[in-house]
PDB file of N, CA and C in Angstrom:
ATOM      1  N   UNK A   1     131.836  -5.291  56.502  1.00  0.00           N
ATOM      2  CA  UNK A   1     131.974  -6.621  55.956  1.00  0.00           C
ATOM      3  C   UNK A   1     133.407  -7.132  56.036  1.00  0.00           C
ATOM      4  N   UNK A   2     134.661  -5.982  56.269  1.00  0.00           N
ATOM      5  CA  UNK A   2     135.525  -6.508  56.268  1.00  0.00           C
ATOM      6  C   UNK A   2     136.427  -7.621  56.966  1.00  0.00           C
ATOM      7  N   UNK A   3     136.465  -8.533  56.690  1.00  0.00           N
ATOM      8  CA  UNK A   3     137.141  -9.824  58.076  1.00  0.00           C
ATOM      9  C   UNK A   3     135.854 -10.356  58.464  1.00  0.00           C
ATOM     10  N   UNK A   4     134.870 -10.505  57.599  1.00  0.00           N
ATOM     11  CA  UNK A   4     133.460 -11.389  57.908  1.00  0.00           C
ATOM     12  C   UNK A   4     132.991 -11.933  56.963  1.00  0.00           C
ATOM     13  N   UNK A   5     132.822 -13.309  57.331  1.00  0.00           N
ATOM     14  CA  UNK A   5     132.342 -14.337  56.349  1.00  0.00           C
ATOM     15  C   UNK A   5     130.798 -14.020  56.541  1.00  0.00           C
ATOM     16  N   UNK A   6     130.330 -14.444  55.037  1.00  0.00           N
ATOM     17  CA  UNK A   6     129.352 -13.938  54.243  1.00  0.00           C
ATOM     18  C   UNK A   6     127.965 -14.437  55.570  1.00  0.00           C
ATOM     19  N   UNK A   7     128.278 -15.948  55.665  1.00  0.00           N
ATOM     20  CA  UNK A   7     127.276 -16.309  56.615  1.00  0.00           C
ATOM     21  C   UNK A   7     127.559 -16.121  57.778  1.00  0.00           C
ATOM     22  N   UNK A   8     128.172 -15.481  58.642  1.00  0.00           N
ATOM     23  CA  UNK A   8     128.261 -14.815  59.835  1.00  0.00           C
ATOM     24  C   UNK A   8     126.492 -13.970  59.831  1.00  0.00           C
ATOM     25  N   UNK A   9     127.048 -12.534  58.531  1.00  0.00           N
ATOM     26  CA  UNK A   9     125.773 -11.756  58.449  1.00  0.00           C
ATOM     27  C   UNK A   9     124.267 -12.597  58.849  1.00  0.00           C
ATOM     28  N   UNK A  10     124.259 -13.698  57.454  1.00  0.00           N
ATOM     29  CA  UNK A  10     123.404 -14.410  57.366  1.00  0.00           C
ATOM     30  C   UNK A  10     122.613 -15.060  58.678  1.00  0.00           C
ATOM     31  N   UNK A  11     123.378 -15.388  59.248  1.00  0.00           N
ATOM     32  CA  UNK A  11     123.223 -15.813  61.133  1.00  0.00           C
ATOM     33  C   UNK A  11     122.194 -14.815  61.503  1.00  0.00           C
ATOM     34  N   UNK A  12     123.132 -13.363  61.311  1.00  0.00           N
ATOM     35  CA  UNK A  12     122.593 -12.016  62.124  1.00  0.00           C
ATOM     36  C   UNK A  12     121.291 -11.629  61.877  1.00  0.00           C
ATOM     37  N   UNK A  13     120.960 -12.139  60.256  1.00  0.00           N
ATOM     38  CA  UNK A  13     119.918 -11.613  59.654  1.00  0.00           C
ATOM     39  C   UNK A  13     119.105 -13.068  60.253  1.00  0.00           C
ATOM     40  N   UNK A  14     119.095 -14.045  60.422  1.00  0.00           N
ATOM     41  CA  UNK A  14     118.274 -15.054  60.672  1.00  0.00           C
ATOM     42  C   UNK A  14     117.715 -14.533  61.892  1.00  0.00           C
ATOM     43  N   UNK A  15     118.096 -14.576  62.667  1.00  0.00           N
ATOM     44  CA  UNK A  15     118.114 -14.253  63.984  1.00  0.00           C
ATOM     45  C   UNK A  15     117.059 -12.857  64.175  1.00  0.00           C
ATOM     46  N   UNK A  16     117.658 -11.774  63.465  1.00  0.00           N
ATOM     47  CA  UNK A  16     116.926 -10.545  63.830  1.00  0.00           C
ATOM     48  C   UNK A  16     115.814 -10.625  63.347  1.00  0.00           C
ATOM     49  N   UNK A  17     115.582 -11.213  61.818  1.00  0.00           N
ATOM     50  CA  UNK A  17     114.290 -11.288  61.676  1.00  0.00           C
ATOM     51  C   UNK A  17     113.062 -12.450  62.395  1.00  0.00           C
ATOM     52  N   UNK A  18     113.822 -13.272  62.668  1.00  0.00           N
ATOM     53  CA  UNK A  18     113.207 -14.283  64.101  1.00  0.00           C
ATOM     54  C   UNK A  18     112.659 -12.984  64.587  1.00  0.00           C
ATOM     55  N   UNK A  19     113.260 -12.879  65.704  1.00  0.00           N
ATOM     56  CA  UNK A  19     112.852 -11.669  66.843  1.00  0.00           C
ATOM     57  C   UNK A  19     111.837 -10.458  66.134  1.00  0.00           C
ATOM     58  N   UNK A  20     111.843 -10.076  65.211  1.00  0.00           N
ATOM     59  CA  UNK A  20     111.058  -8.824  64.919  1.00  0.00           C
ATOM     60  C   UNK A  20     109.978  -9.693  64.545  1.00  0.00           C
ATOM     61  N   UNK A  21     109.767 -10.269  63.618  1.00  0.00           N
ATOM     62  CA  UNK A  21     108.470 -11.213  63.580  1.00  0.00           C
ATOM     63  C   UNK A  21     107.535 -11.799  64.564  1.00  0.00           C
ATOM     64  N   UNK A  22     108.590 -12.328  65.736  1.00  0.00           N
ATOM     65  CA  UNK A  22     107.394 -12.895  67.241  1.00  0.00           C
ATOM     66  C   UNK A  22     108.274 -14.058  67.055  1.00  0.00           C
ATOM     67  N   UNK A  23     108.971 -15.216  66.222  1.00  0.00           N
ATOM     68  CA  UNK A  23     109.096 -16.374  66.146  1.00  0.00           C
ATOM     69  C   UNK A  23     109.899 -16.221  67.580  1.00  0.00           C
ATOM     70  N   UNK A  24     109.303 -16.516  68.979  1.00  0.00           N
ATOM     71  CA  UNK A  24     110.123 -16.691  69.686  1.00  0.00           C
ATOM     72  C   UNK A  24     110.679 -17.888  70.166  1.00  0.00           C
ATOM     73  N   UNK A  25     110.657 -19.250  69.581  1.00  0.00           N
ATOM     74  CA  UNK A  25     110.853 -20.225  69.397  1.00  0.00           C
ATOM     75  C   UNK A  25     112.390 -20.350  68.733  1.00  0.00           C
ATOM     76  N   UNK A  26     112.659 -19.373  67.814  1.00  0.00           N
ATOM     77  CA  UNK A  26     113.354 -19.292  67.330  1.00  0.00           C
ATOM     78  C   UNK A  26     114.877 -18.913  68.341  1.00  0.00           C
ATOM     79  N   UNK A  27     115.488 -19.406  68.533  1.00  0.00           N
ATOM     80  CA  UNK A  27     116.847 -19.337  69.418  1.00  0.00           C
ATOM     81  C   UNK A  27     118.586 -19.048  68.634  1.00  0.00           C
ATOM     82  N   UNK A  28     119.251 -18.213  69.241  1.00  0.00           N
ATOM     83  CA  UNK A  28     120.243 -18.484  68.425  1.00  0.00           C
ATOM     84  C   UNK A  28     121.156 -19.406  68.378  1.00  0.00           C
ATOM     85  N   UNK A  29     121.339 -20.717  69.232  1.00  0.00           N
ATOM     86  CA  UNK A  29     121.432 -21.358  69.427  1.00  0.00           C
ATOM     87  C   UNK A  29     121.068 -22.674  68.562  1.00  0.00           C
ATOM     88  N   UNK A  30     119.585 -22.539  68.318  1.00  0.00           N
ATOM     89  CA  UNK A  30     118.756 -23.760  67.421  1.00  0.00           C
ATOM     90  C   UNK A  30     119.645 -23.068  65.881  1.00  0.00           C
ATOM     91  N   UNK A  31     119.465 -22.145  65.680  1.00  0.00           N
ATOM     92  CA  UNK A  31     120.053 -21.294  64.115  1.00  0.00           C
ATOM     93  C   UNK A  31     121.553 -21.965  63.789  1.00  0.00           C
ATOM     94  N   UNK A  32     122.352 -21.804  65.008  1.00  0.00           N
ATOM     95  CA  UNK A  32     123.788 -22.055  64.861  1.00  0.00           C
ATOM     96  C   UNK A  32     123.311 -23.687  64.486  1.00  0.00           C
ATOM     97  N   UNK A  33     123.053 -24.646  65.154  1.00  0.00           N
ATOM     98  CA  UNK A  33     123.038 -25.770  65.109  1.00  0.00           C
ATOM     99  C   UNK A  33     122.340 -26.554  64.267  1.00  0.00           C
ATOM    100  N   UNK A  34     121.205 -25.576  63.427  1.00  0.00           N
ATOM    101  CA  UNK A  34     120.692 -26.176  61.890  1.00  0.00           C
ATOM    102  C   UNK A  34     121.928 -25.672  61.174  1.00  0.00           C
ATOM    103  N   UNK A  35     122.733 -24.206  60.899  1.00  0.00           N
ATOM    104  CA  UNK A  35     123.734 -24.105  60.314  1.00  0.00           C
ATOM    105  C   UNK A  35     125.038 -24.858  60.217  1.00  0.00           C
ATOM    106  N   UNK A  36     125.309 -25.985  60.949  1.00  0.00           N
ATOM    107  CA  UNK A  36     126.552 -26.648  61.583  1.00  0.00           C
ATOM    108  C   UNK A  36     125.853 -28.043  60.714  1.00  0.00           C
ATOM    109  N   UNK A  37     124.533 -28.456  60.898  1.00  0.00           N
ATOM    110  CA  UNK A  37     124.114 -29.530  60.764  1.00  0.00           C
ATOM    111  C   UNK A  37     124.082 -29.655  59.070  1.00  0.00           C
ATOM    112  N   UNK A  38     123.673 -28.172  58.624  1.00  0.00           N
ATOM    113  CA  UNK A  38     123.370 -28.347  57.122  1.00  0.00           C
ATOM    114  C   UNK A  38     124.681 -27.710  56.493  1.00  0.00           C
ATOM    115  N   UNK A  39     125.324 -26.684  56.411  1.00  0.00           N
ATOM    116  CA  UNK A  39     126.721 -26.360  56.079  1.00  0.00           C
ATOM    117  C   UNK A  39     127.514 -27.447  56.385  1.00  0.00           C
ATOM    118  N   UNK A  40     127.808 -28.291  57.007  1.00  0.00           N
ATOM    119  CA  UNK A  40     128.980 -28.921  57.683  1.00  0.00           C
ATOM    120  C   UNK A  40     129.269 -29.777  57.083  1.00  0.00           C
ATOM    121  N   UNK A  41     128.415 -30.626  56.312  1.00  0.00           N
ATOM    122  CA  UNK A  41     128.242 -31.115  54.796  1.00  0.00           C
ATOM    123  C   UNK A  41     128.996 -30.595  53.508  1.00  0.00           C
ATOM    124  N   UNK A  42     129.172 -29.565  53.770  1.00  0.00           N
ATOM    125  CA  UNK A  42     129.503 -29.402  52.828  1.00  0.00           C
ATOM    126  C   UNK A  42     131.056 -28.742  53.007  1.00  0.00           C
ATOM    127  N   UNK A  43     131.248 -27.720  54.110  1.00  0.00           N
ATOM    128  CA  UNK A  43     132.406 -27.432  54.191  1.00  0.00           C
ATOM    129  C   UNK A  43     132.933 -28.163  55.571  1.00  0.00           C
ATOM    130  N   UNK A  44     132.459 -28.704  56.543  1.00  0.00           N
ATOM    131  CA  UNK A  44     132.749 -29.631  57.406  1.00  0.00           C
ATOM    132  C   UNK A  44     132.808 -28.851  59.207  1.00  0.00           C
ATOM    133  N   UNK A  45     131.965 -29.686  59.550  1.00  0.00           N
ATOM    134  CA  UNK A  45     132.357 -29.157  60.772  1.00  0.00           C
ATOM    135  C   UNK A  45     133.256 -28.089  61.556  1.00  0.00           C
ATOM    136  N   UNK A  46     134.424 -28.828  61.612  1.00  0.00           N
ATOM    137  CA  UNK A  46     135.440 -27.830  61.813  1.00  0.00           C
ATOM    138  C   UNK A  46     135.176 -26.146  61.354  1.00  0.00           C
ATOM    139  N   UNK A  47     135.489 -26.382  59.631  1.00  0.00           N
ATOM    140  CA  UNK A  47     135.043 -24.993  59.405  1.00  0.00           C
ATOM    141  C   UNK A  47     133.798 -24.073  60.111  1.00  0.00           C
ATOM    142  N   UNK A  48     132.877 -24.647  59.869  1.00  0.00           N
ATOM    143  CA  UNK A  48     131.597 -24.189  61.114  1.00  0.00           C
ATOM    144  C   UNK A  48     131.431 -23.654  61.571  1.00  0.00           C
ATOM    145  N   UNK A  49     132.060 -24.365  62.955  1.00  0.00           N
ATOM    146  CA  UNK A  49     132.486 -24.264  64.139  1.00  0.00           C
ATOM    147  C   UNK A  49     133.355 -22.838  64.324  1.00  0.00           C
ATOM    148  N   UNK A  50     134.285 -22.730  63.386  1.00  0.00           N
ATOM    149  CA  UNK A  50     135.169 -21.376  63.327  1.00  0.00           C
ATOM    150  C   UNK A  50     134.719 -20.220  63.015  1.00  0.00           C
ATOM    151  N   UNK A  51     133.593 -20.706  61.879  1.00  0.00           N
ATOM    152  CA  UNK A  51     132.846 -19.554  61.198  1.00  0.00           C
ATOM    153  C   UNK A  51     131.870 -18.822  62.562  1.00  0.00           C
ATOM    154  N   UNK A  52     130.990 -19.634  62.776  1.00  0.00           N
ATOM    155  CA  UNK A  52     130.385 -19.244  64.272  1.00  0.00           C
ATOM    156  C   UNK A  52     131.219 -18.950  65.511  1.00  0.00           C
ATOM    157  N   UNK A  53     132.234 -19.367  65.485  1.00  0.00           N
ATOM    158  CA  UNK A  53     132.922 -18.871  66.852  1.00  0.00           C
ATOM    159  C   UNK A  53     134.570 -18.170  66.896  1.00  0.00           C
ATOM    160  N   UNK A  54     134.441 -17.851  65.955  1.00  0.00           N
ATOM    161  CA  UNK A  54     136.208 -17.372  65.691  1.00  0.00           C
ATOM    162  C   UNK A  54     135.507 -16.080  64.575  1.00  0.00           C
ATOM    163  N   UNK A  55     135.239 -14.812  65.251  1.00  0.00           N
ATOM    164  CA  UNK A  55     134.967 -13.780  64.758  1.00  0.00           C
ATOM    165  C   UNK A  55     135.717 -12.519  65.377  1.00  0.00           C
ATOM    166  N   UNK A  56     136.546 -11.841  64.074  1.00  0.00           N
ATOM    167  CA  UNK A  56     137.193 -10.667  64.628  1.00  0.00           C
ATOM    168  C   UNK A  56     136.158  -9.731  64.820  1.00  0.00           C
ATOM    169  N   UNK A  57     136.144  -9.095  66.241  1.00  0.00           N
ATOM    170  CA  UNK A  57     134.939  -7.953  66.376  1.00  0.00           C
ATOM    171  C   UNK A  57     135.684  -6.345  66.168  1.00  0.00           C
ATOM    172  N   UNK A  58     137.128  -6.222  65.999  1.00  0.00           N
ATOM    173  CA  UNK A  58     137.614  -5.181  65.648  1.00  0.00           C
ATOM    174  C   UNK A  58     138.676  -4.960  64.528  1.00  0.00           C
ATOM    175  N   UNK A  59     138.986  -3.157  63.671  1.00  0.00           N
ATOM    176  CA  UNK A  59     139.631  -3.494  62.763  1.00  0.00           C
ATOM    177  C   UNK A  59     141.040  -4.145  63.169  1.00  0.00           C
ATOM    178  N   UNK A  60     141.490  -3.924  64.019  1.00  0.00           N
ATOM    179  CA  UNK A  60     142.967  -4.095  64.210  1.00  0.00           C
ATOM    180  C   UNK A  60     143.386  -6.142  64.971  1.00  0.00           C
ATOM    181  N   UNK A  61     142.014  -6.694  65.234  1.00  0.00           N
ATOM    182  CA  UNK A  61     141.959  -7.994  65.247  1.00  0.00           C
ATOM    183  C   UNK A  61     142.881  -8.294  66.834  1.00  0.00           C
ATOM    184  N   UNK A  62     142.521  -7.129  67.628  1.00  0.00           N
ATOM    185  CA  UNK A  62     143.068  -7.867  69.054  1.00  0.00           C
ATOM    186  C   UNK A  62     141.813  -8.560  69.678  1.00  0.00           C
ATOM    187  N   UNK A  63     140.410  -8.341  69.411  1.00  0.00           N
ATOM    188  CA  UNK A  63     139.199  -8.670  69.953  1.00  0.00           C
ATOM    189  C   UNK A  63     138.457  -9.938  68.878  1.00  0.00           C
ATOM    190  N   UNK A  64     138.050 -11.071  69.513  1.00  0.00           N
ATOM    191  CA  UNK A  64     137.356 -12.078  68.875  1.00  0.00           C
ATOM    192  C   UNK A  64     136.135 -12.277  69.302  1.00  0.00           C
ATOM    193  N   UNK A  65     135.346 -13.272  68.843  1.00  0.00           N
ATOM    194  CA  UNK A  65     134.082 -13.443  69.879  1.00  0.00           C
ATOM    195  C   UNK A  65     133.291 -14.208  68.854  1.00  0.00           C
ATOM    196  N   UNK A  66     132.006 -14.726  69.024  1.00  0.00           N
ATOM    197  CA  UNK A  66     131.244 -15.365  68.388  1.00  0.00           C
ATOM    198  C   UNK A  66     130.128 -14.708  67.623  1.00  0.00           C
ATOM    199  N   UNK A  67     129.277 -15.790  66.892  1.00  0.00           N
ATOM    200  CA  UNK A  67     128.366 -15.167  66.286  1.00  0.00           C
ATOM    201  C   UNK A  67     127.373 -14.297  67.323  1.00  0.00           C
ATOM    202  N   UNK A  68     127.313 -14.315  68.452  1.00  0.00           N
ATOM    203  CA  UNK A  68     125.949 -13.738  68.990  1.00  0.00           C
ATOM    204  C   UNK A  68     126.708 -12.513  69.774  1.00  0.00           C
ATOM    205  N   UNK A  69     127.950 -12.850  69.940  1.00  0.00           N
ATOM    206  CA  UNK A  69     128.676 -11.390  69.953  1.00  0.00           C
ATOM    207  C   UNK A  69     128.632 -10.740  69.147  1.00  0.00           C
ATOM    208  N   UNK A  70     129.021 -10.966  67.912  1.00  0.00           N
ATOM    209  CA  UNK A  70     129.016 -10.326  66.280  1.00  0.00           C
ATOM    210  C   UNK A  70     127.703  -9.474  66.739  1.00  0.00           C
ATOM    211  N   UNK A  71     126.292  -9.946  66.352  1.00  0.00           N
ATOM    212  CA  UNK A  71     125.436  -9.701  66.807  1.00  0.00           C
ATOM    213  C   UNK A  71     124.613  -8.719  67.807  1.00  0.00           C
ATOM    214  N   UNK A  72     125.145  -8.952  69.104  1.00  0.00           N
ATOM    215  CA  UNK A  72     125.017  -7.767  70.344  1.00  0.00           C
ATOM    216  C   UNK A  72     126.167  -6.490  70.169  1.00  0.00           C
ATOM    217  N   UNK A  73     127.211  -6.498  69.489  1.00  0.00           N
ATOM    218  CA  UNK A  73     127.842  -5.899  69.672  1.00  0.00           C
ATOM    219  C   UNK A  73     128.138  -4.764  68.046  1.00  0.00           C
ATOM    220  N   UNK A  74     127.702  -5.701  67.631  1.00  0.00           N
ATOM    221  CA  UNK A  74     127.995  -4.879  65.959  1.00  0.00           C
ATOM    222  C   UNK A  74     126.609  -4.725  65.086  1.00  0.00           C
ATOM    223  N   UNK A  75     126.330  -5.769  64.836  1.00  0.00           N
ATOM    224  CA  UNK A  75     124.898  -5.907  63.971  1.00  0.00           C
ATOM    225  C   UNK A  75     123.631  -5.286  64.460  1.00  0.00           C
ATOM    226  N   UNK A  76     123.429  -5.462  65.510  1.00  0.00           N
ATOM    227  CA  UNK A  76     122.511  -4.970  65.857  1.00  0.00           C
ATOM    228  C   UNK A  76     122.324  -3.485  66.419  1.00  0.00           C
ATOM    229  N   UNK A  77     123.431  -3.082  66.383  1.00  0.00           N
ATOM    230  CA  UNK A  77     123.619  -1.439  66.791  1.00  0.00           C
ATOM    231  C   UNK A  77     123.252  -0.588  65.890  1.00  0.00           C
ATOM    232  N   UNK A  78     123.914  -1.138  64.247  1.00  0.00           N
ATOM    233  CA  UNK A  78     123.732  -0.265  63.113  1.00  0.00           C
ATOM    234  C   UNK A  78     122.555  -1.212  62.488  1.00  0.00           C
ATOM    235  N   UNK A  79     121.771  -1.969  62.628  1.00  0.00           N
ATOM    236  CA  UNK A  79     120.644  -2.646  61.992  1.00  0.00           C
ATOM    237  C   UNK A  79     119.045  -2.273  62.983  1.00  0.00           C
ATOM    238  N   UNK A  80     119.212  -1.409  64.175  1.00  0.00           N
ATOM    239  CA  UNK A  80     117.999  -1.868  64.800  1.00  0.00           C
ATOM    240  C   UNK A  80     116.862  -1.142  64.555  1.00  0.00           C
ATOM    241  N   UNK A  81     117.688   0.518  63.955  1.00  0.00           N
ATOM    242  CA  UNK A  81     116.580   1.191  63.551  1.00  0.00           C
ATOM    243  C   UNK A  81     115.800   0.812  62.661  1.00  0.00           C
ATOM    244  N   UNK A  82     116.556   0.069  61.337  1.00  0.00           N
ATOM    245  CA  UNK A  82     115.888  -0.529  60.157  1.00  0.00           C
ATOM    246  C   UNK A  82     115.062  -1.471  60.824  1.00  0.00           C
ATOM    247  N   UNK A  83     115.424  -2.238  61.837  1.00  0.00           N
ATOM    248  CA  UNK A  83     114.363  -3.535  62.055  1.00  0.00           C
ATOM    249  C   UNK A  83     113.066  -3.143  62.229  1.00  0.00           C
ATOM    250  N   UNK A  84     113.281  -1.964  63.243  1.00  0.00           N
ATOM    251  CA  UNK A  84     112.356  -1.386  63.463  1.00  0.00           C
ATOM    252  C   UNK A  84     111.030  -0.615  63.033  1.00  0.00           C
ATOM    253  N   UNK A  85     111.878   0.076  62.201  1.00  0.00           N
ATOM    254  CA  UNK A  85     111.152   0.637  61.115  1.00  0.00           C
ATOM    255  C   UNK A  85     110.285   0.035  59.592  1.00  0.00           C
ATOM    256  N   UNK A  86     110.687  -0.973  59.652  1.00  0.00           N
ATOM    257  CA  UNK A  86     110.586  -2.078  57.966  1.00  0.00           C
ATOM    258  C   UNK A  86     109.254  -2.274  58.008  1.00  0.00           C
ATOM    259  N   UNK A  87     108.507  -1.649  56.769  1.00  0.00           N
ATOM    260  CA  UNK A  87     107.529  -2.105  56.689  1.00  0.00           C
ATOM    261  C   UNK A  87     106.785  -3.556  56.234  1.00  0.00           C
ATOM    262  N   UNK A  88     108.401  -4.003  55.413  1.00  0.00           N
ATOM    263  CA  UNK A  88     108.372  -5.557  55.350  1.00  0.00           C
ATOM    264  C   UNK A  88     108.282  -6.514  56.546  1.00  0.00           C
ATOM    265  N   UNK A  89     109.201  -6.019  57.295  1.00  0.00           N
ATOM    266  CA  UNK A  89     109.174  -7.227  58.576  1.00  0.00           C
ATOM    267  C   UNK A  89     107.621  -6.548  59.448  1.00  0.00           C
ATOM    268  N   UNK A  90     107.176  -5.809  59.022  1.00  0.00           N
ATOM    269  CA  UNK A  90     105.694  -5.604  60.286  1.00  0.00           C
ATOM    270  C   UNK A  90     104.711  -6.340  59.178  1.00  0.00           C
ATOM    271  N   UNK A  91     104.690  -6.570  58.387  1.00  0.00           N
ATOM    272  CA  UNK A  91     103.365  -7.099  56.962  1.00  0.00           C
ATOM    273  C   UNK A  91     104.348  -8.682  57.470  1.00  0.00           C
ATOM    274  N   UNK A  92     105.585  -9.029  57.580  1.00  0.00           N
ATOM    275  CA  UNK A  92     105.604 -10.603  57.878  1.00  0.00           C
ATOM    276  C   UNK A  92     105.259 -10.903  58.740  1.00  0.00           C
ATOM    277  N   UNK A  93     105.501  -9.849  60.130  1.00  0.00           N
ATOM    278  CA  UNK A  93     105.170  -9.830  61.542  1.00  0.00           C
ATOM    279  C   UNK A  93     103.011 -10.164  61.579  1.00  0.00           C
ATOM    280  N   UNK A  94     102.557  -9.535  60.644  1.00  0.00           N
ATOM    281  CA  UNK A  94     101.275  -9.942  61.029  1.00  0.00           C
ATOM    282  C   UNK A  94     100.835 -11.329  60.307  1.00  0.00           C
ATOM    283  N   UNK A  95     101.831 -11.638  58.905  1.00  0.00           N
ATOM    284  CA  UNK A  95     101.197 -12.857  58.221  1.00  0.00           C
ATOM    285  C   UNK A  95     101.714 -13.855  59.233  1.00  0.00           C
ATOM    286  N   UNK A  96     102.841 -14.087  59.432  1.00  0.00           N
ATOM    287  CA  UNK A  96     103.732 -14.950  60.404  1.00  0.00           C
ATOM    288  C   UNK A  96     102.533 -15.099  61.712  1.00  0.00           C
ATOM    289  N   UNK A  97     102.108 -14.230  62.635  1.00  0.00           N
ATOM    290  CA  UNK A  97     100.882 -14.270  63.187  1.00  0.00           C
ATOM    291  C   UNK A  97      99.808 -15.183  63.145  1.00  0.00           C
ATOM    292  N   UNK A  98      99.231 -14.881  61.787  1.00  0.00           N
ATOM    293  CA  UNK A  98      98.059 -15.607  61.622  1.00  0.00           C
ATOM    294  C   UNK A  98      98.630 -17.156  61.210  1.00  0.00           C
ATOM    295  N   UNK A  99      99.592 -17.354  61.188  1.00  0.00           N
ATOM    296  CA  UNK A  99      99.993 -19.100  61.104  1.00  0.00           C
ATOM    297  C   UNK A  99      99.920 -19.873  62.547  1.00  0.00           C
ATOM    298  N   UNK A 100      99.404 -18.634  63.391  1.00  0.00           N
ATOM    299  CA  UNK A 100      99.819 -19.212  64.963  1.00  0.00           C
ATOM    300  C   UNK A 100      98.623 -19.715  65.339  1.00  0.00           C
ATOM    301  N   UNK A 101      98.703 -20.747  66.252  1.00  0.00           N
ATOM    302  CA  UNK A 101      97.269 -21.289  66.722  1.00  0.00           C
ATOM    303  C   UNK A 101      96.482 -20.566  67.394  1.00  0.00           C
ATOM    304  N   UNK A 102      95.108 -20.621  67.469  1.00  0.00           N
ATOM    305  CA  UNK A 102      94.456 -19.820  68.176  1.00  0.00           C
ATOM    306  C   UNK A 102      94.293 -20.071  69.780  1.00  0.00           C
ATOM    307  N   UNK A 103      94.380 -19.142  70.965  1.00  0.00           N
ATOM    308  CA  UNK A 103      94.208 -19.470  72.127  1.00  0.00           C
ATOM    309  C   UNK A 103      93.160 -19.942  72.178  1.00  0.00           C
ATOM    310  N   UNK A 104      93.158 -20.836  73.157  1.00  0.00           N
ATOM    311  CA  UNK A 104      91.716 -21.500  73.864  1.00  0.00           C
ATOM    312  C   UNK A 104      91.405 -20.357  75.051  1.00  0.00           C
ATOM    313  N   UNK A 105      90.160 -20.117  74.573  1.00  0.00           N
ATOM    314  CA  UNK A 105      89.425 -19.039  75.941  1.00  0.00           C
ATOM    315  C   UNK A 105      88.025 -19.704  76.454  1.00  0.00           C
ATOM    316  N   UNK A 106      88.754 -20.136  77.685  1.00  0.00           N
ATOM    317  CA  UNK A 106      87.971 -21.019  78.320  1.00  0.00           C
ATOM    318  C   UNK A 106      86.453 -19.851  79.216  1.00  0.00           C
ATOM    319  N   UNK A 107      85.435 -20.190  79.225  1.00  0.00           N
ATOM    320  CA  UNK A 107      84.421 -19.532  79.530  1.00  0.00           C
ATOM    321  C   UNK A 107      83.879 -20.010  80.827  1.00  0.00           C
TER     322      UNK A 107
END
């Protein structure tokens, strides 16, 4: 956590649980840009913008990078077994499911 703002994580966790669920609609991209749209209000753009893209990825702060670096490079290394394993995200993974439309099977 050290040298990481709180919603950096928050990003990471949006995101991963997107993906383990199926929401593949879900982009990290669309995430950053509801976060910019609804934070930015309040602490302003600018800030944002920094929070998502001005991330130290090491302790000694010669390496930066963004949220989806954060992400590929840190979060998801020490988070994937849990994703994996959660019996919460497989019980959302099937309710999340049944919200989905049904295919048409044409005969």
């Amino acid at each position: 956590l050290y040298h990481r703002h709180l919603d950096q994580w928050l990003l990471c966790w949006l995101y991963a649980v997107g993906k383990a669920i199926g929401a593949s609609s879900l982009s990290f991209r669309s995430i950053i840009n509801s976060y910019i749209m609804v934070r930015g209000r309040e602490l302003g753009d600018v800030t944002c913008h920094r929070i998502v893209s001005h991330i130290r990825l090491d302790d000694k702060g010669l390496s930066f990078g963004n949220v989806i670096t954060l992400y590929n490079s840190i979060f998801i290394v020490k988070m994937k077994d849990y994703l994996l394993t959660s019996v919460g995200l497989k019980v959302a993974k099937e309710e999340y499911e049944k919200t989905l439309p049904k295919p048409i099977v044409l005969a």
